[in-house]
C-alpha atoms as a PDB file:
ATOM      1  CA  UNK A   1       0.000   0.000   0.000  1.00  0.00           C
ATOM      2  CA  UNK A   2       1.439   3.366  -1.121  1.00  0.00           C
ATOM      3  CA  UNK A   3      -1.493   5.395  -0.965  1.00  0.00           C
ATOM      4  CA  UNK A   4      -5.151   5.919   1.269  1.00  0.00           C
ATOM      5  CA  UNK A   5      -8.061   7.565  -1.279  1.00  0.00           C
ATOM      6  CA  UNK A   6     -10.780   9.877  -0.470  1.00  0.00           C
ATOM      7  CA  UNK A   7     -13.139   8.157   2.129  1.00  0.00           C
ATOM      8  CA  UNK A   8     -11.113   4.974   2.691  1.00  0.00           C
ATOM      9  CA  UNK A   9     -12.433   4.443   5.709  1.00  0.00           C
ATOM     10  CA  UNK A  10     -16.124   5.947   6.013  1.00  0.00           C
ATOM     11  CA  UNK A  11     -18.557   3.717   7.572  1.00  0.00           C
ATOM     12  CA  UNK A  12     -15.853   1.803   8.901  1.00  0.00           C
ATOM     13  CA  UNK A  13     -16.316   1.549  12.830  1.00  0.00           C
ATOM     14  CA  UNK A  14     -12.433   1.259  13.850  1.00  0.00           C
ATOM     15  CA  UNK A  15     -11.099   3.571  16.534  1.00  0.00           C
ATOM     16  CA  UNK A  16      -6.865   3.321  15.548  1.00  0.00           C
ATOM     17  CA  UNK A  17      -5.509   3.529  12.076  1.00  0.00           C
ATOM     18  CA  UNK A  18      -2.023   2.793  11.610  1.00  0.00           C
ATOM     19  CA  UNK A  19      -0.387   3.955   8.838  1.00  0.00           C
ATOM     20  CA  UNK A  20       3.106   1.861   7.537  1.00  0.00           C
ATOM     21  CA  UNK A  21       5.819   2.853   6.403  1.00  0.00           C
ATOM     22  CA  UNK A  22       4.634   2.460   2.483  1.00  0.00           C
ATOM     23  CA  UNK A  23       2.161   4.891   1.992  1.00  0.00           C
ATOM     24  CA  UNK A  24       3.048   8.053   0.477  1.00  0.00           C
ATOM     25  CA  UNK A  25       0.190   9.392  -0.788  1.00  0.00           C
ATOM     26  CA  UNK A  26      -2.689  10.310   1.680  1.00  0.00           C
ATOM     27  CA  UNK A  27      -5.876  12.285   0.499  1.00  0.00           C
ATOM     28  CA  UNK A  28      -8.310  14.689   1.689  1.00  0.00           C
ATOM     29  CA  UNK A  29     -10.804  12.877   4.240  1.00  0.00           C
ATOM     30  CA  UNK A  30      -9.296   9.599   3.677  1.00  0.00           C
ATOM     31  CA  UNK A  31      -8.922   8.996   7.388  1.00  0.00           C
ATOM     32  CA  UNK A  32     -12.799  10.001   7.885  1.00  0.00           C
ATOM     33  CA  UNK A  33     -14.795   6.878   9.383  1.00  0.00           C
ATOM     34  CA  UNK A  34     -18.096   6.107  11.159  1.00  0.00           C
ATOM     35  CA  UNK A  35     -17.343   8.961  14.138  1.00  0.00           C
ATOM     36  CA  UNK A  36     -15.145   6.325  15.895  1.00  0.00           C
ATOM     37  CA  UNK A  37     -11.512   7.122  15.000  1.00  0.00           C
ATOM     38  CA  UNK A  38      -9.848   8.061  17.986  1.00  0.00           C
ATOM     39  CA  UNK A  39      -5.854   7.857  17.173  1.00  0.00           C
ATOM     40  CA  UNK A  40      -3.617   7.800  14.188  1.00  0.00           C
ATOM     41  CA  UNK A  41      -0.009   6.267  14.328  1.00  0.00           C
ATOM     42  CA  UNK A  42       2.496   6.485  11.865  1.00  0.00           C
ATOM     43  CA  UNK A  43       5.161   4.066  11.367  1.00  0.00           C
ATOM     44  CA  UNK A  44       8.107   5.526  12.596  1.00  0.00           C
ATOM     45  CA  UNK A  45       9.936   4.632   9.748  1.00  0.00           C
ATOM     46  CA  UNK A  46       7.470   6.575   7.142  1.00  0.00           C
ATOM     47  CA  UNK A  47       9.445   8.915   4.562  1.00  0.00           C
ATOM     48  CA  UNK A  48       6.541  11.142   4.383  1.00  0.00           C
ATOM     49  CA  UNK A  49       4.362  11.209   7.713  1.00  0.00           C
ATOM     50  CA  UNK A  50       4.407  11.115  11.613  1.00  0.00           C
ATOM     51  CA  UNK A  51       2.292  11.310  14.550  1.00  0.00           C
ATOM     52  CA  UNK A  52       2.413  13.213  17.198  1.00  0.00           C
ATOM     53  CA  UNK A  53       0.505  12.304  20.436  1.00  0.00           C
ATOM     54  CA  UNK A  54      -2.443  10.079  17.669  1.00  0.00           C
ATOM     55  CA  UNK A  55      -3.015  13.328  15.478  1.00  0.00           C
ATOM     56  CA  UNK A  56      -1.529  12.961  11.694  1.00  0.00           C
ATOM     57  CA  UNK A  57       1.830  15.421  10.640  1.00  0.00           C
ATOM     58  CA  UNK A  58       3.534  15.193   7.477  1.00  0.00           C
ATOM     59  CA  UNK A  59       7.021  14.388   8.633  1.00  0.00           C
ATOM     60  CA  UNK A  60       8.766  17.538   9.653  1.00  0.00           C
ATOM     61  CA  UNK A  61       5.351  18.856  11.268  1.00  0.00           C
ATOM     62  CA  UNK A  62       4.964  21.595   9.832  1.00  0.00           C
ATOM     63  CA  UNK A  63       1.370  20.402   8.630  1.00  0.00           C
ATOM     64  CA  UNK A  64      -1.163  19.453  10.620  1.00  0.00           C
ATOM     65  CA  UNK A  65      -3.050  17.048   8.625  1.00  0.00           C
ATOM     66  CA  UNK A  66      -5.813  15.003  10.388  1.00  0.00           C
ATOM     67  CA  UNK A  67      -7.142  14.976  14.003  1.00  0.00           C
ATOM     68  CA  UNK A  68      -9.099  11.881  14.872  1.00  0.00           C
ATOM     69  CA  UNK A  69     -12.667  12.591  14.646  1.00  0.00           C
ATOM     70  CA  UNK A  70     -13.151  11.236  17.871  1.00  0.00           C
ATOM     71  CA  UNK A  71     -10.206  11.707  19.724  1.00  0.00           C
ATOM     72  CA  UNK A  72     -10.923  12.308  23.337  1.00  0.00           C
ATOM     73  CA  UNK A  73     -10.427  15.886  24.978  1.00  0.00           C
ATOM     74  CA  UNK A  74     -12.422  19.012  24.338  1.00  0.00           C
ATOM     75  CA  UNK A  75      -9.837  21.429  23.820  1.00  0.00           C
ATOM     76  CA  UNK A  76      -6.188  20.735  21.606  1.00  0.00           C
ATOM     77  CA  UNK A  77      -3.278  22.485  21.371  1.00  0.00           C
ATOM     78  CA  UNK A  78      -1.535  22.714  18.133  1.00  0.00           C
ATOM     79  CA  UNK A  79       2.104  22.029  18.408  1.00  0.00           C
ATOM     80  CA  UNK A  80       4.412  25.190  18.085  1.00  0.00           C
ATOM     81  CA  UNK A  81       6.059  23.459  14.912  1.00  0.00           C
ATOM     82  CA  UNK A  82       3.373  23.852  13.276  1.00  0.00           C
ATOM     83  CA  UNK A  83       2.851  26.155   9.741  1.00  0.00           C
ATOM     84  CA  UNK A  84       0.185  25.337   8.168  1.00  0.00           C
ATOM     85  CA  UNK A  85      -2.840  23.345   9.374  1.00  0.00           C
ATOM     86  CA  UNK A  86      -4.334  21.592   6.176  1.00  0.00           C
ATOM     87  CA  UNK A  87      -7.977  21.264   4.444  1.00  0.00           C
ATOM     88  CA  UNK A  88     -10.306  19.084   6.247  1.00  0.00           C
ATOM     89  CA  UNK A  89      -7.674  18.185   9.134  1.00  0.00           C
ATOM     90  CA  UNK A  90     -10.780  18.868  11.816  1.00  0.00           C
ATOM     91  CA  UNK A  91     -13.256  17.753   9.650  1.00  0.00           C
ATOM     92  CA  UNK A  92     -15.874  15.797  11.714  1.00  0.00           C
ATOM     93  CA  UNK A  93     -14.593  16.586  14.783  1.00  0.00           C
ATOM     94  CA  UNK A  94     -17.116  15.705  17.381  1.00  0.00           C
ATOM     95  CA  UNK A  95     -15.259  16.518  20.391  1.00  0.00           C
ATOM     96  CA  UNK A  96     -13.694  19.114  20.240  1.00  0.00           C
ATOM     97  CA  UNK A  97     -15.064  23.054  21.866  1.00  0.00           C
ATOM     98  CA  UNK A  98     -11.766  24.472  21.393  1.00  0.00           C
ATOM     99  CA  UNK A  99      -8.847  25.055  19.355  1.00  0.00           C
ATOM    100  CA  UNK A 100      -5.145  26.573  20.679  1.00  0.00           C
ATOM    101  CA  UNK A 101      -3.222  28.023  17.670  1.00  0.00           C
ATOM    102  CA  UNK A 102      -0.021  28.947  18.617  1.00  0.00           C
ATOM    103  CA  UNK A 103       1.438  31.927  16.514  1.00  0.00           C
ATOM    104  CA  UNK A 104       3.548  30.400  14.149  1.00  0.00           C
ATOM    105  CA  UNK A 105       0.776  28.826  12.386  1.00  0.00           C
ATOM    106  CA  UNK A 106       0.932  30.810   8.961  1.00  0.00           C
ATOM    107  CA  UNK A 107      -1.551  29.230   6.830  1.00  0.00           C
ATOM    108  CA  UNK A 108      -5.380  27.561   7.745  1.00  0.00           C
ATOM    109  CA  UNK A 109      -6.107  25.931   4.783  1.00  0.00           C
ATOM    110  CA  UNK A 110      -9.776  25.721   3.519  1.00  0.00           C
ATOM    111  CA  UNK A 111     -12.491  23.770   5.632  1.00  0.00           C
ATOM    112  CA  UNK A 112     -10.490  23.159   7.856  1.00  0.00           C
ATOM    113  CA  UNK A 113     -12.860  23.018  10.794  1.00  0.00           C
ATOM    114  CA  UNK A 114     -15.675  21.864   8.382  1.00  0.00           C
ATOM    115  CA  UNK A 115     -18.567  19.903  10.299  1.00  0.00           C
ATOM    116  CA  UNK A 116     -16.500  20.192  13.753  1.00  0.00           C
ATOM    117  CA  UNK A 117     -20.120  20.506  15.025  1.00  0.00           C
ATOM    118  CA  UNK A 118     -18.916  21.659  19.043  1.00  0.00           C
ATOM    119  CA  UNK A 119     -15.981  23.775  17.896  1.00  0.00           C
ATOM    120  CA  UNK A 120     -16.624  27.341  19.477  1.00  0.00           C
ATOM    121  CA  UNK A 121     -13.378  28.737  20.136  1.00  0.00           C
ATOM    122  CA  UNK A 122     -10.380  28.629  18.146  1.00  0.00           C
ATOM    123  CA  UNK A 123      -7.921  30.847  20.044  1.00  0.00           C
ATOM    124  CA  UNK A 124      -4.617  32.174  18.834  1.00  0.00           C
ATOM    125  CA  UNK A 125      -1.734  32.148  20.918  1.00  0.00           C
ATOM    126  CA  UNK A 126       0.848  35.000  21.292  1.00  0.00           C
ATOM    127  CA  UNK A 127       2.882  34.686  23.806  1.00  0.00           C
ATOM    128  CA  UNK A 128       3.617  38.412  24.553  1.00  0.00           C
ATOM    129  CA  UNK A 129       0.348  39.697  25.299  1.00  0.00           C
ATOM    130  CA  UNK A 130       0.697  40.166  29.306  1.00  0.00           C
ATOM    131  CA  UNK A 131      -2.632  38.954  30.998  1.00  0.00           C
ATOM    132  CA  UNK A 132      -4.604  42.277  30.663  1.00  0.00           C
ATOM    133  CA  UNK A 133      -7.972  41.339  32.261  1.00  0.00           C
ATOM    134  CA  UNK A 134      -8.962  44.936  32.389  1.00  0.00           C
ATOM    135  CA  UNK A 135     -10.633  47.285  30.561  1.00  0.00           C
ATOM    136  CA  UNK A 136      -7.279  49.207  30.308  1.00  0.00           C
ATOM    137  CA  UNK A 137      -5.388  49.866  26.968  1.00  0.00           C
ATOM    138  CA  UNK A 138      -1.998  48.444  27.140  1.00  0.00           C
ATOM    139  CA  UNK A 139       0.923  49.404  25.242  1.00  0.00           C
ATOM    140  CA  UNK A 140       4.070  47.685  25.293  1.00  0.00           C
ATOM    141  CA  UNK A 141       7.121  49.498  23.199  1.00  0.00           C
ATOM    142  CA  UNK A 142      10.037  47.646  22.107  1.00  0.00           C
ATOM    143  CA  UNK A 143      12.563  45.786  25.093  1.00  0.00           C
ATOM    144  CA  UNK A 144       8.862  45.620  27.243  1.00  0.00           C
ATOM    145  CA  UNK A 145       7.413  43.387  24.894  1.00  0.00           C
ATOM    146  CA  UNK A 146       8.204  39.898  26.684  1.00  0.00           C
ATOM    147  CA  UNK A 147       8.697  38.206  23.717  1.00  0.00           C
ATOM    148  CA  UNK A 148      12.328  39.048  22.316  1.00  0.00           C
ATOM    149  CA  UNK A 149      11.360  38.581  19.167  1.00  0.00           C
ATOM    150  CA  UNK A 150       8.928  41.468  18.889  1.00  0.00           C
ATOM    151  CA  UNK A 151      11.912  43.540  20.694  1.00  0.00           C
ATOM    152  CA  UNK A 152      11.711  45.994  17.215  1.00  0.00           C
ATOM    153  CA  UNK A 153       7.952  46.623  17.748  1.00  0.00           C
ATOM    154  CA  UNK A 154       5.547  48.215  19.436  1.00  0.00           C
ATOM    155  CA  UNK A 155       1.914  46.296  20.565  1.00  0.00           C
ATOM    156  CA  UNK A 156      -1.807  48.253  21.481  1.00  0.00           C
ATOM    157  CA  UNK A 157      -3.896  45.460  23.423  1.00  0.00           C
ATOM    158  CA  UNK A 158      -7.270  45.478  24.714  1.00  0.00           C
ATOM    159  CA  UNK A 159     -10.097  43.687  26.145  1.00  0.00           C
ATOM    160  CA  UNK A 160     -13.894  43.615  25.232  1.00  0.00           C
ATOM    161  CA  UNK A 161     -16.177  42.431  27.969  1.00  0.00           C
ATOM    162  CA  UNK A 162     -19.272  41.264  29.165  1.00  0.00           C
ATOM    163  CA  UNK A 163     -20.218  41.294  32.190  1.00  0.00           C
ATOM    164  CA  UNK A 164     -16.843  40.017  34.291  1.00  0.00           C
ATOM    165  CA  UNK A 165     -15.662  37.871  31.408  1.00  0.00           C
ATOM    166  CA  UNK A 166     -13.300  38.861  28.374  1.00  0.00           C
ATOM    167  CA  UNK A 167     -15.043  38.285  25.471  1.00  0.00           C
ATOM    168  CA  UNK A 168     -12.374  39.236  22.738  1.00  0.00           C
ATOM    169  CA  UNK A 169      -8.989  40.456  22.862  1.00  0.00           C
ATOM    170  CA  UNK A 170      -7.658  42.807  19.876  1.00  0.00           C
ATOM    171  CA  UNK A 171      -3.711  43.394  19.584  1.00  0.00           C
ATOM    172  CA  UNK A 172      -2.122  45.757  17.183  1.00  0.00           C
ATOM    173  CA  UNK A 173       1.371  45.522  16.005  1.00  0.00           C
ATOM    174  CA  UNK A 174       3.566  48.158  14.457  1.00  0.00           C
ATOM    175  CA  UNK A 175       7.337  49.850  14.196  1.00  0.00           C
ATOM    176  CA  UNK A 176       9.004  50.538  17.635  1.00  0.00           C
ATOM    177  CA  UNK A 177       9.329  53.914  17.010  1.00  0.00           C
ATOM    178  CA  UNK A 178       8.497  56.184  13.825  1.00  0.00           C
ATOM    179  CA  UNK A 179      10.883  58.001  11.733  1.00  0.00           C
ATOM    180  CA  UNK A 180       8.729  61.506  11.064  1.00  0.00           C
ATOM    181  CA  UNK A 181       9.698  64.087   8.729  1.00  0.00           C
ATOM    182  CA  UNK A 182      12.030  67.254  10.093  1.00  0.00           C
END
């Protein structure tokens, strides 16, 4: 076997697939099933895919392709290797209420949370936003962002609440400092 097709497995009832080392070639919504699929492995061995923790890579992880449509857990985390989480890789998903994106992620491809029926919050993580549970406007400016990397910028954060929950949180980045005309 070099290769899983489009709806290999749907209306199969099997909870683990285990893909060997020979297949290559894996298509959209070929690891779909009857609701029931709970992990993926990868041989270790595979040229072209992995697993990490029963949700399907390619082998670098830098995609996300497929989380089990069943997997147990209401809320993931998407590892920080990841780029690019791929068409259809939450597709079904009948567990899961929320979704951690860390900030790396630079591409969602489409439908990628198609039919994830209890999905409601798919949250982006940037880790140099200081907890800011007030209604306060924060600014951070260059060496005070806590994140080195944004050392160059500047970042505008606030909250929007309701009631004494945060209901959205908006960030703004730009230059450090601005280079005006004399």
């Amino acid at each position: 076997i070099t290769g899983i097709g489009y709806d290999a497995f749907i209306n199969k009832n099997i909870t683990k697939i285990t893909i060997p080392k020979s297949v290559v070639e894996i298509d959209n919504d070929a690891l779909i099933g009857k609701g029931t699929i709970e992990h993926i492995a990868v041989d270790s061995e595979n040229p072209k895919f992995k697993d990490i923790d029963g949700v399907l890579f390619t082998k670098s992880g830098k995609t996300l392709i497929q989380y089990p449509e069943s997997r147990p857990g209401t809320e993931y985390t998407v590892p920080n290797t990841t780029k690019t989480i791929g068409s259809f890789s939450f597709n079904h998903n009948k567990n899961l209420v929320t979704i951690n994106v860390p900030e790396g992620v630079e591409t969602i491809k489409q439908q990628a949370f198609l039919n994830a029926k209890n999905l409601k919050e798919i949250k982006t993580i940037i880790d140099n936003i200081d907890d800011n549970s007030s209604n306060d406007v924060v600014f951070t400016i260059g060496e005070e962002n806590l994140n080195e990397k944004y050392s160059d910028y500047s970042i505008i954060n606030t909250n929007y609440h309701i009631g004494n929950g945060v209901v959205a949180s908006v960030s703004v980045l730009g230059p450090e400092r601005m280079d005006y005309a004399k």
